[in-house]
Protein backbone atom coordinates (compact mmCIF):
# COMPACT_ATOMS: atom_id res chain seq x y z
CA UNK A 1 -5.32 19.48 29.89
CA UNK A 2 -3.56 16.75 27.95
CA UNK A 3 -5.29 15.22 24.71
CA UNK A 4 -7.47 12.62 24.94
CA UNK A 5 -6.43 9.78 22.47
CA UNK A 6 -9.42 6.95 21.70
CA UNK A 7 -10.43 4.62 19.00
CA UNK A 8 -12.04 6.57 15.80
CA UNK A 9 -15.87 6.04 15.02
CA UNK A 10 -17.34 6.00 11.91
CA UNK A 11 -19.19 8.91 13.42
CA UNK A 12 -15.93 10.25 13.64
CA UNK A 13 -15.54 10.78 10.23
CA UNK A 14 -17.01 14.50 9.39
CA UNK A 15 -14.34 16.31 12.12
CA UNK A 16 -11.58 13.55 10.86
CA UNK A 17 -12.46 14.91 7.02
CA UNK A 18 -12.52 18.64 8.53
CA UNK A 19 -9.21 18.47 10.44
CA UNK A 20 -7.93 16.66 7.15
CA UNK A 21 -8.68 19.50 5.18
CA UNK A 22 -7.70 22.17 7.74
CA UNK A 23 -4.25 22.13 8.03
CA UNK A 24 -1.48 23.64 5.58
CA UNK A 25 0.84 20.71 6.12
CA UNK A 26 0.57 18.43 2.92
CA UNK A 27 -2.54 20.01 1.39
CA UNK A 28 -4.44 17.18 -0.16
CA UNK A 29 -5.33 18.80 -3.92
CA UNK A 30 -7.13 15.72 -5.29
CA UNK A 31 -9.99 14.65 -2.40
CA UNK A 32 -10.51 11.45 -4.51
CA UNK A 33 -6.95 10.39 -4.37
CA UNK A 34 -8.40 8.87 -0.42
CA UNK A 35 -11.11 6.37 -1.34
CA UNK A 36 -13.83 5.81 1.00
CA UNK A 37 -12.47 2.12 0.92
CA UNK A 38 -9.21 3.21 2.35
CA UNK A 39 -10.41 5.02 4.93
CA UNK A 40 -13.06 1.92 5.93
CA UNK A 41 -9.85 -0.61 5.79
CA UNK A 42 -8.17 1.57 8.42
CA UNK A 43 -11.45 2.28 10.61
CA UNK A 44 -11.85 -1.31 10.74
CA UNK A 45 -8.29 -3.11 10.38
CA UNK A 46 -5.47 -0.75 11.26
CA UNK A 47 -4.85 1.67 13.65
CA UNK A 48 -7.09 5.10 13.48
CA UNK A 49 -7.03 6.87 16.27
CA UNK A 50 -8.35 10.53 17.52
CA UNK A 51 -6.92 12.95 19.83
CA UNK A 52 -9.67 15.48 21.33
CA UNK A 53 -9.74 18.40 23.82
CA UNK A 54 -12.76 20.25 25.62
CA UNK A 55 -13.10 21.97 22.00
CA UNK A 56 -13.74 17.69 20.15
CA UNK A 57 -11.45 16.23 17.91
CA UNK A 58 -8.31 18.22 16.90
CA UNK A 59 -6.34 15.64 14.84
CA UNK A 60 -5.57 11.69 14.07
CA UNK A 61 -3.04 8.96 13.11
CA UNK A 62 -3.69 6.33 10.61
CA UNK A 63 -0.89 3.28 10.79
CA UNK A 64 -0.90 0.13 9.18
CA UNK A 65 0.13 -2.98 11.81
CA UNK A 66 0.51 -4.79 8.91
CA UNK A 67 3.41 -2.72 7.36
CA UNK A 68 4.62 -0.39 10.16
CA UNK A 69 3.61 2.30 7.66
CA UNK A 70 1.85 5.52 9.16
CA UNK A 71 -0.66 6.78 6.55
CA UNK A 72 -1.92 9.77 8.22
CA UNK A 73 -1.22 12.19 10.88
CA UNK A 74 -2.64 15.46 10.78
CA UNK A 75 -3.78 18.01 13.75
CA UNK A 76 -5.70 20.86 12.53
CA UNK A 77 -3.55 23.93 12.32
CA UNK A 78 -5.48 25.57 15.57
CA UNK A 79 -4.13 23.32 17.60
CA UNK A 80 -0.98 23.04 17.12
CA UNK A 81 1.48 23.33 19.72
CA UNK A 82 -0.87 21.96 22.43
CA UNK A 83 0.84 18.09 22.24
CA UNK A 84 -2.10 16.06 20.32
CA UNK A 85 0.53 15.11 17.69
CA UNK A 86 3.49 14.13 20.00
CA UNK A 87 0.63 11.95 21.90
CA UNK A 88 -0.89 10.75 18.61
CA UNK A 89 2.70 9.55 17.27
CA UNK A 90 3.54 8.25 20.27
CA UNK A 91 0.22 5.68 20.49
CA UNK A 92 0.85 4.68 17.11
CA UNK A 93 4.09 3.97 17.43
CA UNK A 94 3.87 2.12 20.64
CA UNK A 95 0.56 0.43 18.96
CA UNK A 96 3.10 -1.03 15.80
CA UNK A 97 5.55 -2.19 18.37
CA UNK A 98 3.12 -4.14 20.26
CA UNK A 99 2.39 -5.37 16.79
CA UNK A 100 6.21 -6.15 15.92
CA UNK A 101 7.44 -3.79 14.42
CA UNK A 102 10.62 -1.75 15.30
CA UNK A 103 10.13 1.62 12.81
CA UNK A 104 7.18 3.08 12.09
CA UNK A 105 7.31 4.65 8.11
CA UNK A 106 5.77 7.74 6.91
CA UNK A 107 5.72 9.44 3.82
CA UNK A 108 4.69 13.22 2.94
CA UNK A 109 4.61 14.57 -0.18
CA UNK A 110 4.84 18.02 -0.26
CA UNK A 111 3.88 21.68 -2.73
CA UNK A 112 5.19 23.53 -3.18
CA UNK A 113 9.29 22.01 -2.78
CA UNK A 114 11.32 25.21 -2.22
CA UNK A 115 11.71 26.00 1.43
CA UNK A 116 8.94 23.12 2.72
CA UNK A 117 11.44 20.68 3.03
CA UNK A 118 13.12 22.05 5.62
CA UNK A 119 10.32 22.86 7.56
CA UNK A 120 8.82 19.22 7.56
CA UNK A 121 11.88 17.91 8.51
CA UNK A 122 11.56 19.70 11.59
CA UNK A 123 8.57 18.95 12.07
CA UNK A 124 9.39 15.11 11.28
CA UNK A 125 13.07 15.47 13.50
CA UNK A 126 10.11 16.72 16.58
CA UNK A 127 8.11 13.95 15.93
CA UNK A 128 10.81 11.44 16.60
CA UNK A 129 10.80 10.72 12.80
CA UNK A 130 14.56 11.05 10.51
CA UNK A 131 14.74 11.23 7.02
CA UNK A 132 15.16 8.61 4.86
CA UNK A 133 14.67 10.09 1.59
CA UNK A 134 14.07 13.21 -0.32
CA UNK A 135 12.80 13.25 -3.79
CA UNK A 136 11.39 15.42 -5.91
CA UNK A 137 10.07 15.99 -9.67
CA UNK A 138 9.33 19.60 -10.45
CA UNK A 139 8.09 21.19 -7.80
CA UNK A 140 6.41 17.98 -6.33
CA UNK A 141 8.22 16.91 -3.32
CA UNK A 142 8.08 13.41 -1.34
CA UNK A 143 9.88 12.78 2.26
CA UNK A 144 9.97 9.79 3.34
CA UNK A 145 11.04 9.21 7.32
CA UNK A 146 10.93 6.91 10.17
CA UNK A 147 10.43 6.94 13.67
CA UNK A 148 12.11 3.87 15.97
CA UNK A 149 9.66 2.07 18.17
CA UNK A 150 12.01 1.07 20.59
């Protein structure tokens, strides 16, 4: 069965948090870095949107229509491989050309660098994304990509 893609709730917010938390891609090691404030501005003025299965909510996309600039997009590791981020990236992007846009930005910073880069740009080259930057300081990593919106 293909993912279901819908509107995230405030009620939403728990699984969101959990799936957020549950995948290795771009670990999150400072929680308070995302401000509840930033996460209300996008539940109520941007596009947040869930993709669920039989099993609930497996992952979600957070883009600006403002700035064409794709804060989040995570799918819990679990389900991975079963399309909800290929459906996910493809709403949002559709969602910021309807709003004007023709790319659709996302950054990822990633730890540790050696060997990760590679793998997210993969991941990102998959996703319809191609990289527009890599930089790095230490072992702190930051790739910075775009997908076209057609």
């Amino acid at each position: 069965m293909p993912p279901r893609l819908r509107q995230a709730t405030q009620l939403d917010l728990p699984r969101i948090s959990q799936v957020r938390h549950g995948t290795a891609e771009n670990r999150l090691l400072d929680p308070s870095l995302v401000t509840p404030a930033e996460v209300e501005w996008y539940l109520n003025e941007a596009i947040f949107l869930v993709s669920e299965d039989d099993a609930g909510i497996q992952g979600f996309v957070c883009a600006n229509p403002q700035t064409g600039y794709v804060w989040a997009l995570f799918v819990i590791d679990g389900a991975h491989g079963r399309g909800h981020r290929t459906a996910l990236l493809n709403e949002a992007i559709e969602r910021l050309r309807q709003a004007g846009h023709r790319q659709g930005y996302e950054s990822a910073s990633l730890l540790p660098f050696e060997g990760v880069d590679a793998d997210r740009r993969r991941q990102a080259r998959r996703g319809g994304f191609s990289a527009l930057a890599l930089t790095t300081t230490g072992a702190l990593a930051e790739l910075r990509v775009r997908a076209a919106a057609s």
